[in-house]
PDB file of N, CA and C in Angstrom:
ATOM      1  N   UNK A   1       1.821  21.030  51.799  1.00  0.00           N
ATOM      2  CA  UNK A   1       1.758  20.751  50.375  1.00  0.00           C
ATOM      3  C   UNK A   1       3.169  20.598  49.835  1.00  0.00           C
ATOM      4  N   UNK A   2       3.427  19.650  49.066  1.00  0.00           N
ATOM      5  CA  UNK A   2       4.918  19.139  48.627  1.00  0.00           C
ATOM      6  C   UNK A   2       5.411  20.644  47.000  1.00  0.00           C
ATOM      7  N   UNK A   3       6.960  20.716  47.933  1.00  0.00           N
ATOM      8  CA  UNK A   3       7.652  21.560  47.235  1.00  0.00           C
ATOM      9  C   UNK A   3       7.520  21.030  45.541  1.00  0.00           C
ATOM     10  N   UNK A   4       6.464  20.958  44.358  1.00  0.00           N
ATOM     11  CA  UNK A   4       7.387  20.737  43.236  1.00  0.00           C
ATOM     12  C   UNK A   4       8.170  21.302  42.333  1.00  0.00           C
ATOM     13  N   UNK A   5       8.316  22.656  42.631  1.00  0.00           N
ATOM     14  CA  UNK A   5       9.470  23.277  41.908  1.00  0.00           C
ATOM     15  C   UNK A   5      10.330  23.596  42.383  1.00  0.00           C
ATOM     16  N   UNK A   6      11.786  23.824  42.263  1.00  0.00           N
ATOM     17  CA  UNK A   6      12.469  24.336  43.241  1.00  0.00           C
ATOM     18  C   UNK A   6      12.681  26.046  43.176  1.00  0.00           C
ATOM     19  N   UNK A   7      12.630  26.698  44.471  1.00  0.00           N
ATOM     20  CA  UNK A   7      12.710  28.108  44.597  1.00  0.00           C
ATOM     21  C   UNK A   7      14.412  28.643  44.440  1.00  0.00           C
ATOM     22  N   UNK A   8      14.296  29.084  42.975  1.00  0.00           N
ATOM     23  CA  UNK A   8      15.670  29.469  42.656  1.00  0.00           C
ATOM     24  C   UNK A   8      16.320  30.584  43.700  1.00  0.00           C
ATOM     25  N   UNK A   9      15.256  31.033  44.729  1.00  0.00           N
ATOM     26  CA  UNK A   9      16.111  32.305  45.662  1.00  0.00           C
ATOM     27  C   UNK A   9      16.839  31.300  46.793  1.00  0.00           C
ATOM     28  N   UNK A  10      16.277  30.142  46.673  1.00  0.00           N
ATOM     29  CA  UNK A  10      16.569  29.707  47.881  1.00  0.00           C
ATOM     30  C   UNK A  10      17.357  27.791  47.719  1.00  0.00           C
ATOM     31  N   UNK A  11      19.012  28.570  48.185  1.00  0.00           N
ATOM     32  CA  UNK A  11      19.770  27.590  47.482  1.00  0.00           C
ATOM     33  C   UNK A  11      19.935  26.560  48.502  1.00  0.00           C
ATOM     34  N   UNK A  12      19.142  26.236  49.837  1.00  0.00           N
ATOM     35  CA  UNK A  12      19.244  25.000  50.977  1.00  0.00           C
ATOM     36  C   UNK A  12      18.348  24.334  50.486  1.00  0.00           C
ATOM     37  N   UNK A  13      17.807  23.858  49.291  1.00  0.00           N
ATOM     38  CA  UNK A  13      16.911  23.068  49.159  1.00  0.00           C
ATOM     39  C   UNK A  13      17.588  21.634  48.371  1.00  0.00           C
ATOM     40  N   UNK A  14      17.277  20.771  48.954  1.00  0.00           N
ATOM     41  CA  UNK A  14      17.482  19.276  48.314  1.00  0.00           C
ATOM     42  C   UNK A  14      16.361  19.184  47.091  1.00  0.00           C
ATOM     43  N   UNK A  15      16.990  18.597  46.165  1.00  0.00           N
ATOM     44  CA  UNK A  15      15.965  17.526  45.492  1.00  0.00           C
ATOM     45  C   UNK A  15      15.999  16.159  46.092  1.00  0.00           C
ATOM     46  N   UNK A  16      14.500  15.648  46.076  1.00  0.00           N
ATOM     47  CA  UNK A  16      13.982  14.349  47.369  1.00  0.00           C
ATOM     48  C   UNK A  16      13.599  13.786  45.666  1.00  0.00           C
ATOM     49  N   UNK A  17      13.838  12.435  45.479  1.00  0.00           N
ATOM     50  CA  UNK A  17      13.034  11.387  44.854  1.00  0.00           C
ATOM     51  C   UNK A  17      12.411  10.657  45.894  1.00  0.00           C
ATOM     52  N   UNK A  18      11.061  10.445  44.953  1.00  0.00           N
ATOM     53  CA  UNK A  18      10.458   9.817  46.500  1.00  0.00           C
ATOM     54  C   UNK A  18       9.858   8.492  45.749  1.00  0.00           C
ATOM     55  N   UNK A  19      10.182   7.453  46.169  1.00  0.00           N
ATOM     56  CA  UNK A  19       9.750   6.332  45.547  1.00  0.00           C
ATOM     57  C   UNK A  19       8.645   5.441  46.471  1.00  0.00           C
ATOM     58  N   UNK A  20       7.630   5.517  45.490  1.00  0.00           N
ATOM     59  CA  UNK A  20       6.580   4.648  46.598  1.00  0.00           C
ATOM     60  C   UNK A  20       5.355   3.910  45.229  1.00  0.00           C
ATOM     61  N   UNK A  21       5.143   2.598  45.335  1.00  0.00           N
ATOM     62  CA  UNK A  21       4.105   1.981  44.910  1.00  0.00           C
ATOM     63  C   UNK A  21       4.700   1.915  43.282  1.00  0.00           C
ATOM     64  N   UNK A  22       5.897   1.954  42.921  1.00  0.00           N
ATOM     65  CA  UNK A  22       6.133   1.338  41.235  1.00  0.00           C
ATOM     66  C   UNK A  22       6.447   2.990  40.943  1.00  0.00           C
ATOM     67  N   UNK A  23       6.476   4.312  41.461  1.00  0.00           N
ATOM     68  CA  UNK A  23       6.121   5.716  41.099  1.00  0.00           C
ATOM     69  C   UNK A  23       7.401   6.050  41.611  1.00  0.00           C
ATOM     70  N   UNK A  24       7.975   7.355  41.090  1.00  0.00           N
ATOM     71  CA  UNK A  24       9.089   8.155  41.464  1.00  0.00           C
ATOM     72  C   UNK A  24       8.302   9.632  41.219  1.00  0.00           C
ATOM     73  N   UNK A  25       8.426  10.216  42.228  1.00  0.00           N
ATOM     74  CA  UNK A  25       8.327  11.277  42.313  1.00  0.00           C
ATOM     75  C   UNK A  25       9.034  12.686  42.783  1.00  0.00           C
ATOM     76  N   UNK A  26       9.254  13.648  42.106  1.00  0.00           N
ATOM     77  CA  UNK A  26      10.258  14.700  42.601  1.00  0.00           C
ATOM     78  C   UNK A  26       9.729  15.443  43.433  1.00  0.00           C
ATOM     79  N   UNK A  27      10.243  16.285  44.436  1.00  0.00           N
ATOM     80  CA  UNK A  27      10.063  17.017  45.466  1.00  0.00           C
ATOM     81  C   UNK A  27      11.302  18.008  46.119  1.00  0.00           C
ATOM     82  N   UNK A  28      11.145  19.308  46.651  1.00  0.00           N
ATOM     83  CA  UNK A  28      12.498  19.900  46.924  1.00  0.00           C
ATOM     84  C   UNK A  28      12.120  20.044  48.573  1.00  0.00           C
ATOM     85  N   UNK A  29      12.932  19.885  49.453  1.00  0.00           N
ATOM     86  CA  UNK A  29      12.929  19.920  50.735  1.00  0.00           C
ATOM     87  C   UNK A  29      14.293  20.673  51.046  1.00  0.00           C
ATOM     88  N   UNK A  30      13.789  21.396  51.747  1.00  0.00           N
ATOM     89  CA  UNK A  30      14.427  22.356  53.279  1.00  0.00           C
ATOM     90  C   UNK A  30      15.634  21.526  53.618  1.00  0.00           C
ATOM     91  N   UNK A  31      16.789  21.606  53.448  1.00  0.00           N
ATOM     92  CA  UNK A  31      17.697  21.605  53.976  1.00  0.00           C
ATOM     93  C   UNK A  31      17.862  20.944  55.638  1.00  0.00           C
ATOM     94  N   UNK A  32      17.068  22.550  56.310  1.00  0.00           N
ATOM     95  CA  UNK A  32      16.779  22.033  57.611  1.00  0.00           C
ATOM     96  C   UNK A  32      15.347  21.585  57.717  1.00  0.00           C
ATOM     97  N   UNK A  33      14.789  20.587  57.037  1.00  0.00           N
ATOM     98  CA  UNK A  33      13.277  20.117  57.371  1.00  0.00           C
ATOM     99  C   UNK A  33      13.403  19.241  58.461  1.00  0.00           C
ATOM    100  N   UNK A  34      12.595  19.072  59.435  1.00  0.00           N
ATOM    101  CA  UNK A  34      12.039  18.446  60.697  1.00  0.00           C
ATOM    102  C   UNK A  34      11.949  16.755  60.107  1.00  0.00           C
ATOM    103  N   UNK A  35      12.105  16.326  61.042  1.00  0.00           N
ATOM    104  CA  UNK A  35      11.242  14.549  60.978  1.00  0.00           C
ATOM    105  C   UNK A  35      10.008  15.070  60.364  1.00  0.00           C
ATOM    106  N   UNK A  36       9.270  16.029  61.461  1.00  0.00           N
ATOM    107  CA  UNK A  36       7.817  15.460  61.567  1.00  0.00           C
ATOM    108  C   UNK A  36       7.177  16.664  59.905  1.00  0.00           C
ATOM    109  N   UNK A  37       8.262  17.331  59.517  1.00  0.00           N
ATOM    110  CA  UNK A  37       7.736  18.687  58.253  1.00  0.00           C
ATOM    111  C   UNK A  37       8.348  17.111  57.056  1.00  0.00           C
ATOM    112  N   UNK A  38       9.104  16.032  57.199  1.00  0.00           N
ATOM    113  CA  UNK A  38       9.018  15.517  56.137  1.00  0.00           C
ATOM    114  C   UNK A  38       8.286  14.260  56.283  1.00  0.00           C
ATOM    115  N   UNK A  39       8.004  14.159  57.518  1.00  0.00           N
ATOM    116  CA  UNK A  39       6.407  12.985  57.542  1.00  0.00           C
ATOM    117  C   UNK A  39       5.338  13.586  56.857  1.00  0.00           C
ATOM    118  N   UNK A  40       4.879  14.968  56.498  1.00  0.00           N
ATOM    119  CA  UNK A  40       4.043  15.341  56.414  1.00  0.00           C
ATOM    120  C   UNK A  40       4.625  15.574  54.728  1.00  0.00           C
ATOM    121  N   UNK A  41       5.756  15.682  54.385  1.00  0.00           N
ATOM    122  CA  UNK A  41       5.633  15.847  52.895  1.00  0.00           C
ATOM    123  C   UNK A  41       5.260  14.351  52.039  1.00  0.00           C
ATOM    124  N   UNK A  42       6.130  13.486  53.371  1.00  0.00           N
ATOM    125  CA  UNK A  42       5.781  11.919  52.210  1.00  0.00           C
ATOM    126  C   UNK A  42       4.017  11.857  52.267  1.00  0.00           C
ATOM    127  N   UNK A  43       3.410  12.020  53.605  1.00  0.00           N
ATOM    128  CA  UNK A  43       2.412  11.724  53.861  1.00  0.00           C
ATOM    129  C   UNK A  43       1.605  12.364  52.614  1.00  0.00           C
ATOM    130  N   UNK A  44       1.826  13.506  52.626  1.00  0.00           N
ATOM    131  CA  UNK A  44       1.183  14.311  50.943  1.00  0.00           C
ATOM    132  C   UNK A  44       1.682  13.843  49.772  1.00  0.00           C
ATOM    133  N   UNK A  45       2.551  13.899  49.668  1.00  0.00           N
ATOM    134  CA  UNK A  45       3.042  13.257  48.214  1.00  0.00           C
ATOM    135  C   UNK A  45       2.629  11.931  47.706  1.00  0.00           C
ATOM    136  N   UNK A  46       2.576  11.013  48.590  1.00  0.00           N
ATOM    137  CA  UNK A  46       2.342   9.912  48.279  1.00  0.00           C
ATOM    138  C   UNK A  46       0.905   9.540  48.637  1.00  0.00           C
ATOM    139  N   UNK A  47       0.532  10.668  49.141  1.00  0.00           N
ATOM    140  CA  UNK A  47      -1.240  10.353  49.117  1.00  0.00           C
ATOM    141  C   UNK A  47      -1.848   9.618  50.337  1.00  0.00           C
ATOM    142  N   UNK A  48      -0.804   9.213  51.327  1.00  0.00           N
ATOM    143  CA  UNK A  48      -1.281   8.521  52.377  1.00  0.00           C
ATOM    144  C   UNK A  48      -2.635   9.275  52.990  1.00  0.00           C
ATOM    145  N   UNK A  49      -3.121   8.278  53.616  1.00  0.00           N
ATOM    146  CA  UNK A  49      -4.328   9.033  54.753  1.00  0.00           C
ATOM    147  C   UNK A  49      -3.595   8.599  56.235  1.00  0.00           C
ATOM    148  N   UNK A  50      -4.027  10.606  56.658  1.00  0.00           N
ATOM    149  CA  UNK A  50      -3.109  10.732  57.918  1.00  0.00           C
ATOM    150  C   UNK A  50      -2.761   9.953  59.080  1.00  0.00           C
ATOM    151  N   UNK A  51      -3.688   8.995  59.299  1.00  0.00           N
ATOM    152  CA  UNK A  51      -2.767   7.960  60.265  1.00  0.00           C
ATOM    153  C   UNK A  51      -2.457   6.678  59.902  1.00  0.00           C
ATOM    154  N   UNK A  52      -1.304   6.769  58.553  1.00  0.00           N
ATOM    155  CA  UNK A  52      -1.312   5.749  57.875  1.00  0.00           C
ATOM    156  C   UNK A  52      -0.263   5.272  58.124  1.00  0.00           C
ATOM    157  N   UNK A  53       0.289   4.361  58.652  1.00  0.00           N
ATOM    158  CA  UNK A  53       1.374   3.749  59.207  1.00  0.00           C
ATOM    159  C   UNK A  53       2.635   3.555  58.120  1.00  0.00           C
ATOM    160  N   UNK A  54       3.561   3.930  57.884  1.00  0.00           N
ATOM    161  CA  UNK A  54       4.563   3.599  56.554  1.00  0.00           C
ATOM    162  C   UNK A  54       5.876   3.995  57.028  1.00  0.00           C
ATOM    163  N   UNK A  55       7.076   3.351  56.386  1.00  0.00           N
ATOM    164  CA  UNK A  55       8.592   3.215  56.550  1.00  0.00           C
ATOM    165  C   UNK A  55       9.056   4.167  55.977  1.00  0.00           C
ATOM    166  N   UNK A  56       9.933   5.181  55.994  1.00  0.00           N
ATOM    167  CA  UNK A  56      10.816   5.920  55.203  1.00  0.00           C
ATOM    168  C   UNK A  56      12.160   5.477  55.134  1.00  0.00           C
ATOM    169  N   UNK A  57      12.366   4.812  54.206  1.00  0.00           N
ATOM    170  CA  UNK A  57      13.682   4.429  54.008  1.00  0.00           C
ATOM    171  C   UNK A  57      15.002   5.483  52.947  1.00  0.00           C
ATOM    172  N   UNK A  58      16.306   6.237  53.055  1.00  0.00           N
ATOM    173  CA  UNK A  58      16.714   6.370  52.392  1.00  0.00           C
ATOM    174  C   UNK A  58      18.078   5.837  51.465  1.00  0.00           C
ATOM    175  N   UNK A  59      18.674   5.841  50.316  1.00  0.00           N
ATOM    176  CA  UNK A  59      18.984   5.063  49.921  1.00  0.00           C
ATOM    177  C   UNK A  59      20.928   5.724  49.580  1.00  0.00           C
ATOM    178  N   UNK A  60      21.692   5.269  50.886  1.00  0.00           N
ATOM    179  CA  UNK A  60      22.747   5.212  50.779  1.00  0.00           C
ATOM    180  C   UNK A  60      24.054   5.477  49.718  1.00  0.00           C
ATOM    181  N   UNK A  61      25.088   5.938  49.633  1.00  0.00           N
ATOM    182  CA  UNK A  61      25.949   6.248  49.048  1.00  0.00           C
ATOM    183  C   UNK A  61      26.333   4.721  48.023  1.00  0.00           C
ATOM    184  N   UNK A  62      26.478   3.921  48.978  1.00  0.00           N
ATOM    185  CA  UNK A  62      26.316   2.190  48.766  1.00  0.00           C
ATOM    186  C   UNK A  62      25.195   1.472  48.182  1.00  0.00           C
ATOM    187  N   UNK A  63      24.063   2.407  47.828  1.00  0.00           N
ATOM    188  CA  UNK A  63      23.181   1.462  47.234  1.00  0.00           C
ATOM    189  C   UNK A  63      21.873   0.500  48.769  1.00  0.00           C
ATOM    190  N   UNK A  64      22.538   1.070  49.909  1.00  0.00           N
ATOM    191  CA  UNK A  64      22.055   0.299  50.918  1.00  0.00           C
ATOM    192  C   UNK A  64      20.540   0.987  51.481  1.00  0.00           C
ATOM    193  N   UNK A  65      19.921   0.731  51.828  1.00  0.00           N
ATOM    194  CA  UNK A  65      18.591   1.337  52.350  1.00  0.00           C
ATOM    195  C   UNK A  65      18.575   1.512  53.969  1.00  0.00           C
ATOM    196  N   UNK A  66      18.817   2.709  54.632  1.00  0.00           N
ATOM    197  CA  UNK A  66      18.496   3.345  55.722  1.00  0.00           C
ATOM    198  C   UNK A  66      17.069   3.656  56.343  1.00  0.00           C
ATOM    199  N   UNK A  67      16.744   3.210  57.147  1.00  0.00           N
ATOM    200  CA  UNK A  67      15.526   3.675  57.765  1.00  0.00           C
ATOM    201  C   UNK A  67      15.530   4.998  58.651  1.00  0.00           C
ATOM    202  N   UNK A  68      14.838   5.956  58.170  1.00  0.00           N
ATOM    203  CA  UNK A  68      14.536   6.716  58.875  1.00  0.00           C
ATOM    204  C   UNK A  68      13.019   7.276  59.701  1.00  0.00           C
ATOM    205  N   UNK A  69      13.596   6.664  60.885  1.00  0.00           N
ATOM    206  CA  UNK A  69      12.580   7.069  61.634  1.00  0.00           C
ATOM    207  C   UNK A  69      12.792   7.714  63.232  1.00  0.00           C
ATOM    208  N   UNK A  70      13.784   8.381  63.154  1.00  0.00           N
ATOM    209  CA  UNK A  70      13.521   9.656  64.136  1.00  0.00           C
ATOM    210  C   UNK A  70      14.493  11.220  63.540  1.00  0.00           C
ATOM    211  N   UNK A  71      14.308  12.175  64.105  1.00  0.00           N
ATOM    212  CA  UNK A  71      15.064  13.502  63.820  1.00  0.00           C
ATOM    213  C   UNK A  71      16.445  12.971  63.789  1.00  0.00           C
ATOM    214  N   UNK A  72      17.154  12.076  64.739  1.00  0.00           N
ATOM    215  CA  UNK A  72      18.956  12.227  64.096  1.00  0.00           C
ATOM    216  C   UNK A  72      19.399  11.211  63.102  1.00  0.00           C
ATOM    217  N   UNK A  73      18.272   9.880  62.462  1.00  0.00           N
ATOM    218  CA  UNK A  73      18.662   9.326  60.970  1.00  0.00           C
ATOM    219  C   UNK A  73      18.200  10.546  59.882  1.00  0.00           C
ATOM    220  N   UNK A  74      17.268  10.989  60.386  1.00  0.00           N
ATOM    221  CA  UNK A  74      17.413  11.936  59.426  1.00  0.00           C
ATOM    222  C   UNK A  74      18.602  12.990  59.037  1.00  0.00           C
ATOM    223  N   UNK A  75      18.684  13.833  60.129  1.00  0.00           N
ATOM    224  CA  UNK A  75      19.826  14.828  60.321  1.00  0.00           C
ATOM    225  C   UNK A  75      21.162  14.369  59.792  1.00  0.00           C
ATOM    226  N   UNK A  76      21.229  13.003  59.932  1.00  0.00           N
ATOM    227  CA  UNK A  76      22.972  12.070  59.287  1.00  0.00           C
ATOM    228  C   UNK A  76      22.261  11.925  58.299  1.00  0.00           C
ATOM    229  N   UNK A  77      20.675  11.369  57.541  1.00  0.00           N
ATOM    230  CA  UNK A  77      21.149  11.036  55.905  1.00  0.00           C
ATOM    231  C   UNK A  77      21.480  12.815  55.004  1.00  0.00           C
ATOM    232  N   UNK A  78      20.992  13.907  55.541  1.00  0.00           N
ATOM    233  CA  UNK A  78      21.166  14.677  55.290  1.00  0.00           C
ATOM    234  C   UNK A  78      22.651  15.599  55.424  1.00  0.00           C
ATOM    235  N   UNK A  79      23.443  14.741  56.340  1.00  0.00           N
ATOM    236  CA  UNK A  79      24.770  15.708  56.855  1.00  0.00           C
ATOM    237  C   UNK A  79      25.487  14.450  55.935  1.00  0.00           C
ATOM    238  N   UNK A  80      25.407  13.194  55.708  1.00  0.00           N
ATOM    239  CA  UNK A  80      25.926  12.498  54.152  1.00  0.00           C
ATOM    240  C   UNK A  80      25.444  13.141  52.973  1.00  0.00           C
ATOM    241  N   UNK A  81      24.385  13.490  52.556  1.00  0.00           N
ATOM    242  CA  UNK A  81      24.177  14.134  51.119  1.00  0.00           C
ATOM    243  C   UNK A  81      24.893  15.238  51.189  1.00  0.00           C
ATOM    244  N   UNK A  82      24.858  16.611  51.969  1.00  0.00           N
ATOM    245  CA  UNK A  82      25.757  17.212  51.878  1.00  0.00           C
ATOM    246  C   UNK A  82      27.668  16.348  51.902  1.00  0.00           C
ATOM    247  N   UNK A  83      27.787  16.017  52.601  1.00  0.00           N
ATOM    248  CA  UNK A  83      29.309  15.429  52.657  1.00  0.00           C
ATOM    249  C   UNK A  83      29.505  14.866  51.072  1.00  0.00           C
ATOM    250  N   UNK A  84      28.540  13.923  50.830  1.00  0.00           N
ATOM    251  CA  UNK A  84      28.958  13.677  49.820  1.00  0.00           C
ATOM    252  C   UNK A  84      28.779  14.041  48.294  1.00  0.00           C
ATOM    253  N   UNK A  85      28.311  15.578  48.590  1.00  0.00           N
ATOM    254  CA  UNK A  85      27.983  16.597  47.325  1.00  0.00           C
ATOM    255  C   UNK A  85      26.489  15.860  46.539  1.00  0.00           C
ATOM    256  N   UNK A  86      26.102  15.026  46.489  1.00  0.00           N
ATOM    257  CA  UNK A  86      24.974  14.422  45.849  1.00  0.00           C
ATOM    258  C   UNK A  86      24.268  15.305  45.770  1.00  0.00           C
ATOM    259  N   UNK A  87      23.435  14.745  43.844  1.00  0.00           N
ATOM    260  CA  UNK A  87      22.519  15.910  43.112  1.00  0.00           C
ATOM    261  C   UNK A  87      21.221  15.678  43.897  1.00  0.00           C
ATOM    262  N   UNK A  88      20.663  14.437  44.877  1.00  0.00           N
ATOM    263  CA  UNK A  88      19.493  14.116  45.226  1.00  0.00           C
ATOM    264  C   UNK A  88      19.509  13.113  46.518  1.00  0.00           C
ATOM    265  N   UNK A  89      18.562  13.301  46.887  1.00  0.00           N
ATOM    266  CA  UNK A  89      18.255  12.056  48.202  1.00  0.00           C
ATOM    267  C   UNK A  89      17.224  11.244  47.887  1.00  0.00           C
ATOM    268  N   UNK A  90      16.941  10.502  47.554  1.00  0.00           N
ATOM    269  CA  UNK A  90      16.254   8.765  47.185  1.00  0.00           C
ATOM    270  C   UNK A  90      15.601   8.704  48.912  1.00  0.00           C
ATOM    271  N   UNK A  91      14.292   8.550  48.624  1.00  0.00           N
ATOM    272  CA  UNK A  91      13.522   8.570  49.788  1.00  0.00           C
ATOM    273  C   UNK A  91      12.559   7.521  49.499  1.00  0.00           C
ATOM    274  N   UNK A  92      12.743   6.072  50.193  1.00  0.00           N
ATOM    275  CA  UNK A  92      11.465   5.171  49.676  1.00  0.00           C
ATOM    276  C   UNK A  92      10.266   5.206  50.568  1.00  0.00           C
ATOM    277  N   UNK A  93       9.065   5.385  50.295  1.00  0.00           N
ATOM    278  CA  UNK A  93       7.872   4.775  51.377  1.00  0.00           C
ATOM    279  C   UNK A  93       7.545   3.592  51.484  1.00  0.00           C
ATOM    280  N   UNK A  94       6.952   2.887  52.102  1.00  0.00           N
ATOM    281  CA  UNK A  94       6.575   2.061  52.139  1.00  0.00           C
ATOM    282  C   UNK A  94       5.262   1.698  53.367  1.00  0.00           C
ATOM    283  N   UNK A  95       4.377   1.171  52.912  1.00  0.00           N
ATOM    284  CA  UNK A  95       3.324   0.735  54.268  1.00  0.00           C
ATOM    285  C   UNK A  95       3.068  -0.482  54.281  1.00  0.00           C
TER     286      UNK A  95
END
């Protein structure tokens, strides 16, 4: 079930915008979340049904769109948001 508030005890949490279908939606994610613990948050958030085929793209310092689809694009868009202090990570779906 997707984080929507953030847990003030617990300061490793990102704010995720998650953009899918014309919608933005907020979400706080784990710091250290898995590929497969944030397949399962877009998959909830955005309402997919579970073997629903879709892109996770995130959206660069540059404005550029990254695909993420295994554990180490993830692990680098996350070791850039930290690097580059950012209030949020821009997460698009797409199917």
């Amino acid at each position: 079930m997707p984080t929507q508030l953030a847990n003030d005890n617990n300061i490793h949490e990102i704010r995720a915008k998650i953009a899918y279908n014309g919608e933005v939606l907020i979400t706080y994610i784990d710091q250290n979340i898995t590929f497969e613990e944030l397949l399962h948050e877009i998959i909830v958030i955005c309402r997919f049904a579970p073997n629903q085929l879709f892109t996770m793209k995130w959206v660069d310092e540059e404005g550029d769109p990254c695909i993420i689809s295994t554990q180490m694009e993830l692990d680098e868009a996350l070791r850039l948001y930290e690097l580059n202090r950012d209030n949020e990570i821009t997460i698009h779906g797409k199917w």
